[in-house]
Protein backbone atom coordinates (compact mmCIF):
# COMPACT_ATOMS: atom_id res chain seq x y z
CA UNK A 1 52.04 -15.47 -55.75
CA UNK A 2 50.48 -13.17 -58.42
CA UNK A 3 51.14 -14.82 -62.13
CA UNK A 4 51.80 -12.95 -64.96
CA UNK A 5 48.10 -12.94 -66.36
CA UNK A 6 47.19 -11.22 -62.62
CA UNK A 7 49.87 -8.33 -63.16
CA UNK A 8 49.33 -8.12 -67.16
CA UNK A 9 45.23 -7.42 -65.56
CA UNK A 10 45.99 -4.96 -63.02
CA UNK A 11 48.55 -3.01 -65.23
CA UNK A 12 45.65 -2.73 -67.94
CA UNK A 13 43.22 -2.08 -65.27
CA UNK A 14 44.69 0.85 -63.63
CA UNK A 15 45.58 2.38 -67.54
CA UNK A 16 42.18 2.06 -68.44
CA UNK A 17 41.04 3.68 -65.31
CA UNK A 18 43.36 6.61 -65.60
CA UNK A 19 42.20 7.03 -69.06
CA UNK A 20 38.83 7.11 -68.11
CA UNK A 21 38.83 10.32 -65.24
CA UNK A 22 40.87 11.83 -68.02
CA UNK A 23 38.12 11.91 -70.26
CA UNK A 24 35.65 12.30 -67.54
CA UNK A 25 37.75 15.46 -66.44
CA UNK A 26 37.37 16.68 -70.27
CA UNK A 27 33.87 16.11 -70.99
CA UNK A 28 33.01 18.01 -67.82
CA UNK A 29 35.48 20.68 -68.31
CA UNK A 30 37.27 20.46 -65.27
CA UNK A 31 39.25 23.72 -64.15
CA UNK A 32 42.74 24.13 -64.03
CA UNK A 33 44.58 25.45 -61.28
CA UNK A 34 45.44 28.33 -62.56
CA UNK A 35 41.91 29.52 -63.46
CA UNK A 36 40.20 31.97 -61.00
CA UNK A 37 38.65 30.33 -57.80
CA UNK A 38 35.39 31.77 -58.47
CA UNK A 39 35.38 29.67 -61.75
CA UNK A 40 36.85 26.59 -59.47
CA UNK A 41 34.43 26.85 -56.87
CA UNK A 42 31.23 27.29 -59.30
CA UNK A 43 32.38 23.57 -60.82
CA UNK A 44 32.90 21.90 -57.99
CA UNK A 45 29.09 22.87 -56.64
CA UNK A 46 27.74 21.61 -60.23
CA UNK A 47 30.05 18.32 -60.38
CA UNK A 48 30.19 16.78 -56.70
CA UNK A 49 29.40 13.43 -58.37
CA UNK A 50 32.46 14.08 -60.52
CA UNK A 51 34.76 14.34 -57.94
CA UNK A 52 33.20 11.34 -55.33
CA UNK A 53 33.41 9.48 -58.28
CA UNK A 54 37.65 10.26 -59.43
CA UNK A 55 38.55 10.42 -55.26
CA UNK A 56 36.63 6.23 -56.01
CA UNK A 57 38.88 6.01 -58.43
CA UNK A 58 41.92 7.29 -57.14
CA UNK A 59 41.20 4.96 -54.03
CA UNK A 60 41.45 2.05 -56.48
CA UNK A 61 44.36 3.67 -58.47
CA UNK A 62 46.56 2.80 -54.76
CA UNK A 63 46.12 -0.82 -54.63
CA UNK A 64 46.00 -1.12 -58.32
CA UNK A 65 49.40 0.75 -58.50
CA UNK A 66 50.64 -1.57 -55.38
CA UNK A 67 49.78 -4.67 -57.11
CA UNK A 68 51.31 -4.16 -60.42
CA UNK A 69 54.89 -3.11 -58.75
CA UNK A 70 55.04 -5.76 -55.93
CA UNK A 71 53.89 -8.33 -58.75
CA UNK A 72 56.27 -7.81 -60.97
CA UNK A 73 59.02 -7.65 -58.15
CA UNK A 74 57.93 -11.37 -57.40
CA UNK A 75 58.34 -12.41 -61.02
CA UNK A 76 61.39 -10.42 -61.42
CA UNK A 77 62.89 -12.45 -58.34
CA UNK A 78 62.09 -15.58 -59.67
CA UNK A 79 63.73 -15.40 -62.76
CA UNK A 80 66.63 -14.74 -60.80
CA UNK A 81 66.80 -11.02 -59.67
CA UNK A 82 68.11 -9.40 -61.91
CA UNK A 83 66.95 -5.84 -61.77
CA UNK A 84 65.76 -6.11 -58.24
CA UNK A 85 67.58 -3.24 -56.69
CA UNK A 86 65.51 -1.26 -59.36
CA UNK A 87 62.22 -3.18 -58.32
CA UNK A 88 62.71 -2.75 -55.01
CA UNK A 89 62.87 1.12 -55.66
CA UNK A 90 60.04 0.96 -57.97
CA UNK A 91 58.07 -0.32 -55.04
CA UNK A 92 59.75 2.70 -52.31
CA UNK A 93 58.73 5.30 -54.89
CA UNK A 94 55.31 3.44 -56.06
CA UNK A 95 54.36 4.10 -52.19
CA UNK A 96 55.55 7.30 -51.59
CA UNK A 97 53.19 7.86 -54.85
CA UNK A 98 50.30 6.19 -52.70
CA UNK A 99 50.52 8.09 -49.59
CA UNK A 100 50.78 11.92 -51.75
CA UNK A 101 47.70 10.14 -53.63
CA UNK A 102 45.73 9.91 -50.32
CA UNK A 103 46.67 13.48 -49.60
CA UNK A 104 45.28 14.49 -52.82
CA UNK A 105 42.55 12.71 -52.60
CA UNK A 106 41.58 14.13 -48.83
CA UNK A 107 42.68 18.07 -49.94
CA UNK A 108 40.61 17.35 -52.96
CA UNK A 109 37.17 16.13 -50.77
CA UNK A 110 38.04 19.40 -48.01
CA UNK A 111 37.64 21.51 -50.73
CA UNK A 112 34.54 20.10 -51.68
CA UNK A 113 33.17 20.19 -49.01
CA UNK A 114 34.07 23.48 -47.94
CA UNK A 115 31.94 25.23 -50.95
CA UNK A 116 29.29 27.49 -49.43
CA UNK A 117 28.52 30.97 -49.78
CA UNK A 118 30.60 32.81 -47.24
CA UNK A 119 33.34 34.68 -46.66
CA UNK A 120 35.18 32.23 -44.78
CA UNK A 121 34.22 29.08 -46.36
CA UNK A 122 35.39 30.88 -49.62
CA UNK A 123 39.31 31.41 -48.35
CA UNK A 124 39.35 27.66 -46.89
CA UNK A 125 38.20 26.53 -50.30
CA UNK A 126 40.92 28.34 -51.64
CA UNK A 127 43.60 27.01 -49.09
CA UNK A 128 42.70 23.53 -49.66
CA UNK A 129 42.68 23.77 -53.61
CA UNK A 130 46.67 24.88 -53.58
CA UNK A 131 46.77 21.85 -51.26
CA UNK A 132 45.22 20.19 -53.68
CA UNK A 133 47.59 21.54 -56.04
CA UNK A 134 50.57 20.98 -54.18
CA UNK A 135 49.73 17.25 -53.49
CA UNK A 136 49.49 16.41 -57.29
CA UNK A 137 52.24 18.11 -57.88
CA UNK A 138 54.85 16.46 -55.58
CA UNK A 139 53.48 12.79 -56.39
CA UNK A 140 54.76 13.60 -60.31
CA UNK A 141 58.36 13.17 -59.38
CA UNK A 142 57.19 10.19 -57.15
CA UNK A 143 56.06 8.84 -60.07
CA UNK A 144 58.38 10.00 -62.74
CA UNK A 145 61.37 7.82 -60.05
CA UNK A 146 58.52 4.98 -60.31
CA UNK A 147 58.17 4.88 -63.98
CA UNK A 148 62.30 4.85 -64.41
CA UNK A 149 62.68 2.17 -61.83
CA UNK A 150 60.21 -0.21 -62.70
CA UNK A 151 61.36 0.32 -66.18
CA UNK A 152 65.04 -0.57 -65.42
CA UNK A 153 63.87 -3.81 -63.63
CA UNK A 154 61.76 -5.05 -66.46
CA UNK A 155 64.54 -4.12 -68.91
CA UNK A 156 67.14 -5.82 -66.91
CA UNK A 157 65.06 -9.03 -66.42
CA UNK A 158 64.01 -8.81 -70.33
CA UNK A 159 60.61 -8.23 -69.41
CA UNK A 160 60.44 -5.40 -71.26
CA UNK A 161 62.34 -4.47 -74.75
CA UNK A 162 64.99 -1.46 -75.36
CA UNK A 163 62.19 0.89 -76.68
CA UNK A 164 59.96 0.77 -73.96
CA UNK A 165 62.82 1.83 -71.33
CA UNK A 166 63.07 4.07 -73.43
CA UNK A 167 59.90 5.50 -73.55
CA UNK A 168 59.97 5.36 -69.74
CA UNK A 169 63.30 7.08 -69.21
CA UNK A 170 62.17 10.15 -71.12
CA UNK A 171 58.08 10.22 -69.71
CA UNK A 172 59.95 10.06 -66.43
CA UNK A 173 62.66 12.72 -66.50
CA UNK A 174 59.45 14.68 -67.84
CA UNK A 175 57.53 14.02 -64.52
CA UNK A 176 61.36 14.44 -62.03
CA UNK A 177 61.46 18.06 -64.20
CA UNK A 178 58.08 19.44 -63.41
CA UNK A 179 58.95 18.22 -59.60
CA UNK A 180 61.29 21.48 -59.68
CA UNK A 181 58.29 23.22 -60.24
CA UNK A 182 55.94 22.12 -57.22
CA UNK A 183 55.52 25.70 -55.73
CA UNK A 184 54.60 27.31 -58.86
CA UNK A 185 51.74 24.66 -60.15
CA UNK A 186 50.04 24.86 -56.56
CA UNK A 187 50.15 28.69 -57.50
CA UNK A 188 48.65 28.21 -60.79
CA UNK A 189 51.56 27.67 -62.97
CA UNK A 190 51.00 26.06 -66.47
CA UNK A 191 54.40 24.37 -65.86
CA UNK A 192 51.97 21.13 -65.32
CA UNK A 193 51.60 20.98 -68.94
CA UNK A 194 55.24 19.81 -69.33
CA UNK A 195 54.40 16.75 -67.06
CA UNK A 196 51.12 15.74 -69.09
CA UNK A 197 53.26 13.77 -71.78
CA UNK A 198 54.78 11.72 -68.94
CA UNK A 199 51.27 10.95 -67.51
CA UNK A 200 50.50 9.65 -70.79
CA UNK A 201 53.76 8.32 -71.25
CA UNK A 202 53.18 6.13 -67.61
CA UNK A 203 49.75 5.20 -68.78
CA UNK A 204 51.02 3.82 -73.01
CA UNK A 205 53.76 1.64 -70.31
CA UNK A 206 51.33 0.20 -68.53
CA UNK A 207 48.75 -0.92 -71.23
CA UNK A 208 51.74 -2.59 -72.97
CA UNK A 209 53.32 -4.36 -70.25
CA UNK A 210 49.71 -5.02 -69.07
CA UNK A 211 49.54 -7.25 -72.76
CA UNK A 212 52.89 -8.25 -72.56
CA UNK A 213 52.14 -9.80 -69.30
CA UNK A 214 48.97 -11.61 -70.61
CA UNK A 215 50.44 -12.83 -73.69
CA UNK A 216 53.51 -14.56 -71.75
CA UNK A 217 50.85 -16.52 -69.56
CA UNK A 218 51.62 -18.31 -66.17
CA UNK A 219 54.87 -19.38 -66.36
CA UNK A 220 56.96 -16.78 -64.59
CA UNK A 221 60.41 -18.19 -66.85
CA UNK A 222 59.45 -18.62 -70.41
CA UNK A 223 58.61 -15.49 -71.56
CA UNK A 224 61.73 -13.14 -73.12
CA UNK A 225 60.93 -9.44 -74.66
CA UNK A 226 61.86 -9.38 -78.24
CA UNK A 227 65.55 -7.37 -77.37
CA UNK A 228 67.71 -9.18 -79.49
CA UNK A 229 70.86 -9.65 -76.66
CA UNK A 230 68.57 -7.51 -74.57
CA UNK A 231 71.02 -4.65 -74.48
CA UNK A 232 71.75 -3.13 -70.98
C-alpha cells in the first residue's frame, strides 16, 4: 500500500526530473524537428551522452509515472471511491503514455545509432527521427486524457482544490489539441509549440500534488483540499 508521503515523493520526483532534461535539452541546444537533418544529425554525433542520459531518464519517467497514478487510485479507493471511474482511466491513459514512451525512447536510440557518414545510414537516420517525432507526438494526447483524468479523481475525492482541475482541464485540452496535429509535428511542424504550456502545465500539477501529498502525511482519510464544499 503506497501512503501519501510515497506518492507526494514520486509525483515531485518525476517533476523534478522532467524539469531537469528540459534544461539539459536547453543548455545543449537540442534541435527541433523541424530544423534540417544535417543540423539534427551533427548534434546527435556531439551529444550521445545527452541522449543515453534523457532515454535513462525517460526509463525512470515510466515507473515514476506508474507509481504516482496507481498510488493515488489506492488512496482514492480508500476514502471511498469517489472519482474512481476517472482514476481508473487515469491509469488506462497513464499506460498507453508508457508504452508510446518506450517507442520514443527506442526510435530515439535507432537514430543514434544510425549516425555515420553514408548515404544510407543518412536516410535511416532520417526515417527514425520522424519516428521519433511521431512517437512524442501521439503520447501528448495520451497524456493530455491522463492529466484530465487524474485531475477529475483528485477533485472528486477532494484531493485536489477547484483551481488545480482547473489548471489541468485547460494544460490538457492543450496536449488532446496538438494530438490533431501528429502528422504535421513528425514533419516538422511548429504546431508542438501549442502543447509546450500543457507539458509545463502537467509538470506545475505534479510538484503541487507531490506537496500536497507530503503535507497530508500517512493517513489516507484526514487530509481535505482547501475547496470550501469542494464544488463538483
Amino acid at each position: 500500500m503506497m501512503t501519501k508521503r510515497v506518492v507526494g515523493v514520486t509525483a515531485i520526483a518525476l517533476a523534478l526530473s522532467m524539469v531537469a532534461q528540459n534544461i539539459m535539452f536547453a543548455v545543449t541546444g537540442a534541435p527541433g524537428y523541424g530544423d534540417p537533418i544535417d543540423t539534427v544529425i551533427a548534434w546527435h554525433e556531439q551529444n550521445r551522452a545527452v541522449v543515453a542520459i534523457a532515454v535513462a531518464q525517460e526509463a525512470v519517467h515510466v515507473p515514476l509515472l506508474l507509481g504516482v497514478l496507481a498510488g493515488l487510485h489506492g488512496i482514492i479507493g480508500r476514502r471511498g471511491g469517489a472519482g474512481a471511474d476517472w482514476s481508473r482511466l487515469a491509469m488506462l491513459a497513464g499506460a498507453t503514455v508508457a508504452a508510446i514512451l518506450a517507442l520514443y525512447s527506442v526510435t530515439w536510440i535507432g537514430a543514434v545509432l544510425a549516425t555515420a557518414e553514408s548515404a544510407d545510414a543518412r536516410a535511416l537516420f532520417s526515417m527514425l527521427w520522424q519516428l521519433h517525432a511521431a512517437a512524442f507526438a501521439l503520447s501528448l494526447p495520451a497524456l493530455g486524457v491522463t492529466m484530465i483524468a487524474v485531475a477529475l479523481a483528485t477533485h472528486r475525492s477532494r484531493l485536489s482544490p477547484p483551481w488545480q482541475r482547473l489548471l489541468a482541464l485547460t494544460g490538457g485540452v492543450l496536449l488532446l489539441a496538438v494530438g490533431a496535429f501528429s502528422l504535421d509535428i513528425a514533419a516538422g511542424s511548429p504546431m508542438l509549440f501549442v502543447g509546450l504550456p500543457g507539458l509545463a502545465v502537467w509538470i506545475i500539477w505534479l510538484l503541487v500534488t507531490g506537496v500536497r501529498m507530503l503535507r497530508a502525511g500517512g493517513a489516507d482519510g484526514s487530509v481535505r483540499a482547501s475547496t470550501g464544499t469542494g464544488g463538483r
